[in-house]
PDB file of N, CA and C in Angstrom:
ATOM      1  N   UNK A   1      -7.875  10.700  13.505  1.00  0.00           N
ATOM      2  CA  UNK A   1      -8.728   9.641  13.001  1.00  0.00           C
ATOM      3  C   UNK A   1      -9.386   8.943  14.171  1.00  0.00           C
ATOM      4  N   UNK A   2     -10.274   8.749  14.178  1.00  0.00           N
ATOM      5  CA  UNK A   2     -11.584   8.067  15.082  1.00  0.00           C
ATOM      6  C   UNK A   2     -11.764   6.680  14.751  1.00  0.00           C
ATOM      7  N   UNK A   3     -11.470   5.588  15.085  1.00  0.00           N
ATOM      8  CA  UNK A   3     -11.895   4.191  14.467  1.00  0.00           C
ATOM      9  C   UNK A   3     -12.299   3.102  16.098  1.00  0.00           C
ATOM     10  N   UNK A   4     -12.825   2.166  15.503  1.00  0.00           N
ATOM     11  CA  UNK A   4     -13.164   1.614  16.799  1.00  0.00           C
ATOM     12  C   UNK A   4     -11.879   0.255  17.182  1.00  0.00           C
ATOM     13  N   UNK A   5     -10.918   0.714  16.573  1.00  0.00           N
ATOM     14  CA  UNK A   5      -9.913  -0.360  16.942  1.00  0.00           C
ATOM     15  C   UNK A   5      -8.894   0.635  18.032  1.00  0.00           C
ATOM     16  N   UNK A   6      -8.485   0.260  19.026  1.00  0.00           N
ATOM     17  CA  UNK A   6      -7.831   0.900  19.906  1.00  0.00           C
ATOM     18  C   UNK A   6      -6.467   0.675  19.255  1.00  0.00           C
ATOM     19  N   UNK A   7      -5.071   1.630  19.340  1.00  0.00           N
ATOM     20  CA  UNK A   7      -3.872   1.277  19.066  1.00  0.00           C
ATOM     21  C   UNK A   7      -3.557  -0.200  19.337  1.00  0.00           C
ATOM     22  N   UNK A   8      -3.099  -1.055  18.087  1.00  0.00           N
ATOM     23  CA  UNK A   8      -2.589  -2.306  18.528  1.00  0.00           C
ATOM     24  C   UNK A   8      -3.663  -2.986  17.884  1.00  0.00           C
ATOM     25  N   UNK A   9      -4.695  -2.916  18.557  1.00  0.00           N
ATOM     26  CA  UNK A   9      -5.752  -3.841  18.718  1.00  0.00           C
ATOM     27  C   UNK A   9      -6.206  -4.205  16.752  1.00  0.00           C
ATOM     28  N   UNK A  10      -6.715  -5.471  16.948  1.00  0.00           N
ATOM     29  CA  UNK A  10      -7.044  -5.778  15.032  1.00  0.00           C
ATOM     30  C   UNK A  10      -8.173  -5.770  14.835  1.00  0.00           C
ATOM     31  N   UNK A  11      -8.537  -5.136  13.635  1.00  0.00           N
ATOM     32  CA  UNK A  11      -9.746  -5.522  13.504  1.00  0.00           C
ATOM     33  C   UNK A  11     -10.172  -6.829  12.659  1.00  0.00           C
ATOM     34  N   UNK A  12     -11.666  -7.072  12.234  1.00  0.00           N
ATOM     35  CA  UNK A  12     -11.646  -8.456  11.727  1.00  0.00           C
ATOM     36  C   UNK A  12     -11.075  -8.763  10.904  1.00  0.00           C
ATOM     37  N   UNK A  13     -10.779  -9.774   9.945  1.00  0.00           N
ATOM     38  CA  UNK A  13     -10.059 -10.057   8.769  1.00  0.00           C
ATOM     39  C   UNK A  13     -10.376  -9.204   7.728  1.00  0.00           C
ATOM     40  N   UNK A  14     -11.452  -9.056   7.759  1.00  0.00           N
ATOM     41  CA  UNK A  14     -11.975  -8.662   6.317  1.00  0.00           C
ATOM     42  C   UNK A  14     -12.219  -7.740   6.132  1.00  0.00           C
ATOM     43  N   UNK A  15     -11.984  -6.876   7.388  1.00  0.00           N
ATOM     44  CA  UNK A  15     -12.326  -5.011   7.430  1.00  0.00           C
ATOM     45  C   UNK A  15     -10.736  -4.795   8.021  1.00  0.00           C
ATOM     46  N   UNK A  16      -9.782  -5.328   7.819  1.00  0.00           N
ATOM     47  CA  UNK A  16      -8.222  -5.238   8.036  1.00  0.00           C
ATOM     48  C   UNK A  16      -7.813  -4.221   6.679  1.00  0.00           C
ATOM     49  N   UNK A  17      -7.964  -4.681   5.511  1.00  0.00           N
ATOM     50  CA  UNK A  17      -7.405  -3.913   4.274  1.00  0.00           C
ATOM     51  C   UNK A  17      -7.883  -2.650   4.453  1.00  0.00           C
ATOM     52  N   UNK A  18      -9.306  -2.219   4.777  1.00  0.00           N
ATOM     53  CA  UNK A  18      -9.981  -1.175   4.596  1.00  0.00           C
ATOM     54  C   UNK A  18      -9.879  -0.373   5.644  1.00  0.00           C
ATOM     55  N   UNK A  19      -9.307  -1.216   7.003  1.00  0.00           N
ATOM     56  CA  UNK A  19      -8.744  -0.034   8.021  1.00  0.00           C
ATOM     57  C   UNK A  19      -7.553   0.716   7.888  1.00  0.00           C
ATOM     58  N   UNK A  20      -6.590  -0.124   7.465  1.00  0.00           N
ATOM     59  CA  UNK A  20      -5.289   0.241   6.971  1.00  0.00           C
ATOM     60  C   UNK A  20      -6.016   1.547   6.132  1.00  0.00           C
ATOM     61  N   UNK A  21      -6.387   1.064   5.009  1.00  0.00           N
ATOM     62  CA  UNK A  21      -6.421   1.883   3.660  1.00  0.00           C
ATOM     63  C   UNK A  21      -7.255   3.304   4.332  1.00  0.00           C
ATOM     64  N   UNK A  22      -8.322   3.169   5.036  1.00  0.00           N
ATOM     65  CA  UNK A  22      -8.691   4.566   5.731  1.00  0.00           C
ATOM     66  C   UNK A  22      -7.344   5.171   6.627  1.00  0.00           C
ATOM     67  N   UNK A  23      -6.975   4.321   7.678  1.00  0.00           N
ATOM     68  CA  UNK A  23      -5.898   5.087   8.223  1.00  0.00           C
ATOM     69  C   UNK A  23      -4.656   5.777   7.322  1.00  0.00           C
ATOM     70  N   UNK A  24      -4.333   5.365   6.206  1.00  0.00           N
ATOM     71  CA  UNK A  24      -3.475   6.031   5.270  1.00  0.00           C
ATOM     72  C   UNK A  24      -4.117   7.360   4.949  1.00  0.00           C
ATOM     73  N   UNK A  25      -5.452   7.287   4.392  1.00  0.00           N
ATOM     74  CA  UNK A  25      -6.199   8.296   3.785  1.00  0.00           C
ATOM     75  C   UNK A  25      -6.101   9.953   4.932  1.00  0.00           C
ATOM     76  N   UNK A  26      -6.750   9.083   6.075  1.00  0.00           N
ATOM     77  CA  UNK A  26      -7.059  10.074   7.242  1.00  0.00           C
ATOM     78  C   UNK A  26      -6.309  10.806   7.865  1.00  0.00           C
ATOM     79  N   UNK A  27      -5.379   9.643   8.175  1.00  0.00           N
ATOM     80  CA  UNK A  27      -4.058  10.512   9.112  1.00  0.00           C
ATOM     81  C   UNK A  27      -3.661  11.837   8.488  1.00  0.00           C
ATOM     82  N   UNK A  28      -3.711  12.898   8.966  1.00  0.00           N
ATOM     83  CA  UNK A  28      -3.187  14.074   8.842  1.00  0.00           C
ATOM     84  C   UNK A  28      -1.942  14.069   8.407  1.00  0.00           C
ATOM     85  N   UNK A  29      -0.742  13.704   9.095  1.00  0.00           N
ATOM     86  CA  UNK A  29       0.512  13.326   8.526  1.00  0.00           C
ATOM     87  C   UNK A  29       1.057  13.222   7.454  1.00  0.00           C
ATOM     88  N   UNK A  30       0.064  11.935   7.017  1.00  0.00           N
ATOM     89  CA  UNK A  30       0.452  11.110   6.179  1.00  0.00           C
ATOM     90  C   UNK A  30      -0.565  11.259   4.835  1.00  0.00           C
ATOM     91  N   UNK A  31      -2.011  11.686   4.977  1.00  0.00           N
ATOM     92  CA  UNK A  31      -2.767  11.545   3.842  1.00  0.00           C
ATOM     93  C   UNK A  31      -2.677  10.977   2.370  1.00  0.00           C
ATOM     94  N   UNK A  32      -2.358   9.539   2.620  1.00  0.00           N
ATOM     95  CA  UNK A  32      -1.636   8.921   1.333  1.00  0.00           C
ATOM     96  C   UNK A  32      -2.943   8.320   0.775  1.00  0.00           C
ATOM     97  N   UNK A  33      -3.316   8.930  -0.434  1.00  0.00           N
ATOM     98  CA  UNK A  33      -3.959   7.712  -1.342  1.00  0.00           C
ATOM     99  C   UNK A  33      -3.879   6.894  -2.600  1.00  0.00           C
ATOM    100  N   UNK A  34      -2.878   7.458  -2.875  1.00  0.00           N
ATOM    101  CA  UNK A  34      -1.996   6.683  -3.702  1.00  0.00           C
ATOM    102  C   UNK A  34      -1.492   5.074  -3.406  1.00  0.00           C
ATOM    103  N   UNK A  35      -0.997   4.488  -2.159  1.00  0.00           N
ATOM    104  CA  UNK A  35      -1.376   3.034  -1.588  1.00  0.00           C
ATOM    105  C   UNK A  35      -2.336   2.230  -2.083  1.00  0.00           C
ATOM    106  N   UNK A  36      -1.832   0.779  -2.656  1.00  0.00           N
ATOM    107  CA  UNK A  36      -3.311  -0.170  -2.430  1.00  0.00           C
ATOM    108  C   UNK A  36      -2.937  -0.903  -1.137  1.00  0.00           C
ATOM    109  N   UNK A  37      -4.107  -1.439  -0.644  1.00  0.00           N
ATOM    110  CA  UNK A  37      -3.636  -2.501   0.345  1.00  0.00           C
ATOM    111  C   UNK A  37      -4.282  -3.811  -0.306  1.00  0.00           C
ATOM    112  N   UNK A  38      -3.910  -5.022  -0.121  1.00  0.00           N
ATOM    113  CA  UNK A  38      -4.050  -5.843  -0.214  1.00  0.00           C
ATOM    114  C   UNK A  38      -4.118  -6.964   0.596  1.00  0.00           C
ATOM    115  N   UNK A  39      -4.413  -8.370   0.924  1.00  0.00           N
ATOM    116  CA  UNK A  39      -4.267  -9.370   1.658  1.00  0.00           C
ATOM    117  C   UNK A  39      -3.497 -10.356   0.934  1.00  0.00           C
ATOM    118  N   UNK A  40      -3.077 -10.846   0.889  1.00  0.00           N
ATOM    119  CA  UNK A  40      -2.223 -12.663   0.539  1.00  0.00           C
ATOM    120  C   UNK A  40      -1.918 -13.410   1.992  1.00  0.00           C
ATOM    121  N   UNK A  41      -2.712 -13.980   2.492  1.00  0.00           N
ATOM    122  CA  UNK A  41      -3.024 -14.800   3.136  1.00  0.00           C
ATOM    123  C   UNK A  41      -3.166 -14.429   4.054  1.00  0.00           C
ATOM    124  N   UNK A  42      -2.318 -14.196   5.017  1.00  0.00           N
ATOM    125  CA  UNK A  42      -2.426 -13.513   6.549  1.00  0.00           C
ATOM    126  C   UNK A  42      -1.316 -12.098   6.231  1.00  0.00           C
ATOM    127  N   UNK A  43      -0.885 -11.919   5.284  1.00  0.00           N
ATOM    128  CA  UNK A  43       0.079 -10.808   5.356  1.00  0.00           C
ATOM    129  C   UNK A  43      -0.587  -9.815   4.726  1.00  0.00           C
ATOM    130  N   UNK A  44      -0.382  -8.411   4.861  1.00  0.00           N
ATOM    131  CA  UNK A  44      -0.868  -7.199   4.277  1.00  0.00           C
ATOM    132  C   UNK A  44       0.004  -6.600   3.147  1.00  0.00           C
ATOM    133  N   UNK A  45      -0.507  -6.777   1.923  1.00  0.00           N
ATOM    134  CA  UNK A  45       0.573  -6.018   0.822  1.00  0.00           C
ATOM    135  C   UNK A  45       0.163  -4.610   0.686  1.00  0.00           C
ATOM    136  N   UNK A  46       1.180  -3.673   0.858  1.00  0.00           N
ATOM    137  CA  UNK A  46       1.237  -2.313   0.888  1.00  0.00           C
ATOM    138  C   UNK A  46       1.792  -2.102  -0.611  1.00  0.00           C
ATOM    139  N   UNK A  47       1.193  -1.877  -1.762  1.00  0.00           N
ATOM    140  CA  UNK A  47       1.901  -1.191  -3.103  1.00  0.00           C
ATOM    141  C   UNK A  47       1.226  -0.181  -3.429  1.00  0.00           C
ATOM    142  N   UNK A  48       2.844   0.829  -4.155  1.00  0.00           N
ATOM    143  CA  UNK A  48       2.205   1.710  -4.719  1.00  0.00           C
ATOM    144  C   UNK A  48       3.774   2.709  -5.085  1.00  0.00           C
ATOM    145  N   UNK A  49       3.258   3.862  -5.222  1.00  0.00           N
ATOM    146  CA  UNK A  49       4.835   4.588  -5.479  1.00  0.00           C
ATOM    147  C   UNK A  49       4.504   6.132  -4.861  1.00  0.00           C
ATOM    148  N   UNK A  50       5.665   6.493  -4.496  1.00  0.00           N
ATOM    149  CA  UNK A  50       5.759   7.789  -3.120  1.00  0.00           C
ATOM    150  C   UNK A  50       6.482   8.496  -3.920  1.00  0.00           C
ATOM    151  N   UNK A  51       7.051   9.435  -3.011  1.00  0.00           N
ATOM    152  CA  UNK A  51       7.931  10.733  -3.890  1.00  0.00           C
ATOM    153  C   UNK A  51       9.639  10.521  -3.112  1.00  0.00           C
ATOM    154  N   UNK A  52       9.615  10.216  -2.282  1.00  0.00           N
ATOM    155  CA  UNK A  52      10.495   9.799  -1.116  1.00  0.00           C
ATOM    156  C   UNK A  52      11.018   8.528  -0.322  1.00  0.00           C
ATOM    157  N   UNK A  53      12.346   8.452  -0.053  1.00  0.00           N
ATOM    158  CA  UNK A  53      12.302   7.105   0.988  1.00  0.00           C
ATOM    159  C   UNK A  53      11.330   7.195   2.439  1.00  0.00           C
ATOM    160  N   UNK A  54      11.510   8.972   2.544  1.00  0.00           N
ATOM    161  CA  UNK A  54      11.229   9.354   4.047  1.00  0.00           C
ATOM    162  C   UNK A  54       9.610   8.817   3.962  1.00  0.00           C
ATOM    163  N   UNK A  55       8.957   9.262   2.899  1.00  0.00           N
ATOM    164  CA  UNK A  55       7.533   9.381   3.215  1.00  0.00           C
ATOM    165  C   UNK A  55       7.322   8.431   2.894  1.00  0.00           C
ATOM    166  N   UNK A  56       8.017   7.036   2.395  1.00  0.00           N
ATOM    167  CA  UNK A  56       7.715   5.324   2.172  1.00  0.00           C
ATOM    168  C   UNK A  56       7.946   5.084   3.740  1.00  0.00           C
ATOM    169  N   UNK A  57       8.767   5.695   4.851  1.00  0.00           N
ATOM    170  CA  UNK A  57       9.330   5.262   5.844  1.00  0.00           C
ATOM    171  C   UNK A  57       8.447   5.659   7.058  1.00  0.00           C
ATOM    172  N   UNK A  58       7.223   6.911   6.732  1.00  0.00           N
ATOM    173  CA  UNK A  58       6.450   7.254   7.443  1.00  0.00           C
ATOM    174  C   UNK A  58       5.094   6.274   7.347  1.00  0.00           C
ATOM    175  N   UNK A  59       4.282   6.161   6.265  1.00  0.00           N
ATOM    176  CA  UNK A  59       3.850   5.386   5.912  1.00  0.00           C
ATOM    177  C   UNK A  59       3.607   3.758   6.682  1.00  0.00           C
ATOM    178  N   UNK A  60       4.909   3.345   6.570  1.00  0.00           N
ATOM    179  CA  UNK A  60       5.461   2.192   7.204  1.00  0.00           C
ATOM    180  C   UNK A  60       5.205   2.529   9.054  1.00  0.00           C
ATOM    181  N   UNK A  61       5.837   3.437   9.151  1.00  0.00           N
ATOM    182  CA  UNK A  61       5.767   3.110  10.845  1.00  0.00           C
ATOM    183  C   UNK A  61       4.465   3.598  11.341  1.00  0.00           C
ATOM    184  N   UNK A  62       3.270   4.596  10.308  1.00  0.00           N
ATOM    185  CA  UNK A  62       2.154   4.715  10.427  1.00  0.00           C
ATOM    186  C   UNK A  62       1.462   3.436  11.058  1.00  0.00           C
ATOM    187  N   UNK A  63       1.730   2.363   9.767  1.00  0.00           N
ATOM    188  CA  UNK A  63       1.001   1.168   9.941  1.00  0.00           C
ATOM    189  C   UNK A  63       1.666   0.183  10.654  1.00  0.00           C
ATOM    190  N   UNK A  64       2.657   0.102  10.790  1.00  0.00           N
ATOM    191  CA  UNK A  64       2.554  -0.379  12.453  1.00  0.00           C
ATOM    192  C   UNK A  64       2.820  -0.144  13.364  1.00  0.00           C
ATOM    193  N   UNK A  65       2.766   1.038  13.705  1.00  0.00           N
ATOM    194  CA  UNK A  65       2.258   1.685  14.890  1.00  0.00           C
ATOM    195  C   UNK A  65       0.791   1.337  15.819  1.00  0.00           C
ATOM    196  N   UNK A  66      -0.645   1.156  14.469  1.00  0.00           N
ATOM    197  CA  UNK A  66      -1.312   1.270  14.980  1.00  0.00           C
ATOM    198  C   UNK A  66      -1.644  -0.414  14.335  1.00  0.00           C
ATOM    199  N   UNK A  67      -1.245  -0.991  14.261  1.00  0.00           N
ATOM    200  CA  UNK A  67      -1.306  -2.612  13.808  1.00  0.00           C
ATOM    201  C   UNK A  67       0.142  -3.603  13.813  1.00  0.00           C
ATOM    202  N   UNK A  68       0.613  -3.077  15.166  1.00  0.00           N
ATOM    203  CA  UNK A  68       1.895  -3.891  15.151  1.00  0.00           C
ATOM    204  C   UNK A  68       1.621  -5.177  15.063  1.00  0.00           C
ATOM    205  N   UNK A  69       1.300  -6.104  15.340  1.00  0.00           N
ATOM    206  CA  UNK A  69       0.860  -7.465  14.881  1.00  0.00           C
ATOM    207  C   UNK A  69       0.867  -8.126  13.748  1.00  0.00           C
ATOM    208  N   UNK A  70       0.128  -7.378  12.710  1.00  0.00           N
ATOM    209  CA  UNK A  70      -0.078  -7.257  11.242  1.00  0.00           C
ATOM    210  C   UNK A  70       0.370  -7.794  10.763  1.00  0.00           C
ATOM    211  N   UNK A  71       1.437  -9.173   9.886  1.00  0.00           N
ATOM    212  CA  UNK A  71       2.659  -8.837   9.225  1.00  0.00           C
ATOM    213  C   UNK A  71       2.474  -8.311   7.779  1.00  0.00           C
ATOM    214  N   UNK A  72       3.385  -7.664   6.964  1.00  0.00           N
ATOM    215  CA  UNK A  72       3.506  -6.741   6.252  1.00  0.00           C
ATOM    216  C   UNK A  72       4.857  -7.313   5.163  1.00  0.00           C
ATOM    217  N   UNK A  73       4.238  -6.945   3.872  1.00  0.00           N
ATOM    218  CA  UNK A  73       4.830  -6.856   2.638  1.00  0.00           C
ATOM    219  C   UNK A  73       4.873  -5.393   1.972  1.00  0.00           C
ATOM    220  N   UNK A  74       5.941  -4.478   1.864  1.00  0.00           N
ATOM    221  CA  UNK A  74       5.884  -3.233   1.448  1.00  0.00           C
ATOM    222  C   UNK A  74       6.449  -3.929  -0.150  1.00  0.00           C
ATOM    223  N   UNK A  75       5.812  -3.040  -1.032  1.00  0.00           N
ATOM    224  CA  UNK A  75       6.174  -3.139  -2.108  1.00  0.00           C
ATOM    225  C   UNK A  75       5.800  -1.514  -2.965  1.00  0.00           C
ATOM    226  N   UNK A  76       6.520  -0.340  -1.906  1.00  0.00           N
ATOM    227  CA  UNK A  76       6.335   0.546  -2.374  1.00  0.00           C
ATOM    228  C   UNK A  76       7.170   1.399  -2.733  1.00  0.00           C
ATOM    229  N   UNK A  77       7.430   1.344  -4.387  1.00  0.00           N
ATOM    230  CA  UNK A  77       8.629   1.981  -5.184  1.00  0.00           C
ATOM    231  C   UNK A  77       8.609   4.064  -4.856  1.00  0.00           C
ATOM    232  N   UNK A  78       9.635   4.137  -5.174  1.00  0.00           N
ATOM    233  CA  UNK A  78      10.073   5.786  -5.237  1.00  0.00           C
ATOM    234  C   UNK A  78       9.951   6.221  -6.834  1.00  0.00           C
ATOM    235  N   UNK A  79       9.189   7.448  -6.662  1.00  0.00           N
ATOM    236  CA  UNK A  79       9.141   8.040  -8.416  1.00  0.00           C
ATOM    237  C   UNK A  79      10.163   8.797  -8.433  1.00  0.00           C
ATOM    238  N   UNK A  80      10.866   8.778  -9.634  1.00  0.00           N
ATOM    239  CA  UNK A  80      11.793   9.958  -9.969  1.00  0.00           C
ATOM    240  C   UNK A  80      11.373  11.294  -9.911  1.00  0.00           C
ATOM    241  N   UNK A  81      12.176  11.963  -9.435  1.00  0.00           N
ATOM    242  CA  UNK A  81      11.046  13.416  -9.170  1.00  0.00           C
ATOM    243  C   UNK A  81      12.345  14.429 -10.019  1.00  0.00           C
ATOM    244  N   UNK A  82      13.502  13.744 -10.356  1.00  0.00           N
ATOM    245  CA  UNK A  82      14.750  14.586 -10.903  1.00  0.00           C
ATOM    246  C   UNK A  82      14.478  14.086 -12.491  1.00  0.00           C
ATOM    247  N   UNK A  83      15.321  15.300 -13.331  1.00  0.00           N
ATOM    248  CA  UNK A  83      15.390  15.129 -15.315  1.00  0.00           C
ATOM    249  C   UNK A  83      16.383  14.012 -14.920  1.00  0.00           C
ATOM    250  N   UNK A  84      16.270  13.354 -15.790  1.00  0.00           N
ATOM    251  CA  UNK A  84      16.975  12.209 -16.462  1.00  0.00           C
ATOM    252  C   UNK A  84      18.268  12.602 -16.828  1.00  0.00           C
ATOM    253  N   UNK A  85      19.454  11.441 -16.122  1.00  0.00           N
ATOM    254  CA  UNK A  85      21.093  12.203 -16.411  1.00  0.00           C
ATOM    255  C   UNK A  85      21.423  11.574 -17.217  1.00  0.00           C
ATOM    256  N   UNK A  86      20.503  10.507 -18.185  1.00  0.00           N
ATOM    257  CA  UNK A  86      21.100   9.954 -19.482  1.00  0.00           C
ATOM    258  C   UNK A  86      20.208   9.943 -20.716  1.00  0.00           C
ATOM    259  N   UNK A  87      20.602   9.463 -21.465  1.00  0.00           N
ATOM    260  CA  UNK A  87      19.937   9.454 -22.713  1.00  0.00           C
ATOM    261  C   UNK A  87      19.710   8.173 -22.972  1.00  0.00           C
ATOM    262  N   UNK A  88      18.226   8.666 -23.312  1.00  0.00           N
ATOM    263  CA  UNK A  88      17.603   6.937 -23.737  1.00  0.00           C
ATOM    264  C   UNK A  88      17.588   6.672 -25.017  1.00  0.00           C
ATOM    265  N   UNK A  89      17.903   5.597 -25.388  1.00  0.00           N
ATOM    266  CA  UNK A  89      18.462   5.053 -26.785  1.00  0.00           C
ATOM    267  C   UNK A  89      17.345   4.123 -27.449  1.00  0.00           C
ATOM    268  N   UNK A  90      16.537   5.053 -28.432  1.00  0.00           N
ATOM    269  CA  UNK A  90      15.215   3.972 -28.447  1.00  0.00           C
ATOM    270  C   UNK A  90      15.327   3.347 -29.828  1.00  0.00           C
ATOM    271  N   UNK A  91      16.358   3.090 -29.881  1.00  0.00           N
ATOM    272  CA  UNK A  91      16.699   2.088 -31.130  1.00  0.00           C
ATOM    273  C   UNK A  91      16.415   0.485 -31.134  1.00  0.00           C
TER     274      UNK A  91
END
């Protein structure tokens, strides 16, 4: 990925969500687009749902790796990817 923010370095406020959200997209690695990003105030909300802890855990050190500064709210759940070991009772 090619961007004009050097590792570390931030970009403005308001092109912050949309760098994140390209660097998820781009990175080879990681190609996540399933992620939203979001802002709430000065913090970055990361939601969405993965297949894995590992690839919630790549994700994560993706983004701050290249935005350590950042601070960060993950709010990104794991999908069941296994059959169901109980029975649902829809009474």
């Amino acid at each position: 990925m090619t961007d004009n923010y050097p590792r570390g370095d931030r970009p403005p406020a308001e092109y912050l969500e949309a760098a994140v959200q390209r660097l998820l997209i781009e990175n080879a690695d990681v190609a996540e687009q399933g992620i939203s990003v979001t802002r709430r105030d000065s913090t970055l909300v990361l939601c969405g749902e993965v297949e894995s802890a590992q690839r919630r855990d790549d994700i994560l050190r993706l983004v701050v790796e290249h935005f350590p500064d950042v601070p960060l709210t993950v709010d990104i759940g794991l999908i069941r990817s296994q059959a169901p070991t109980e029975v649902e009772d829809l009474r």
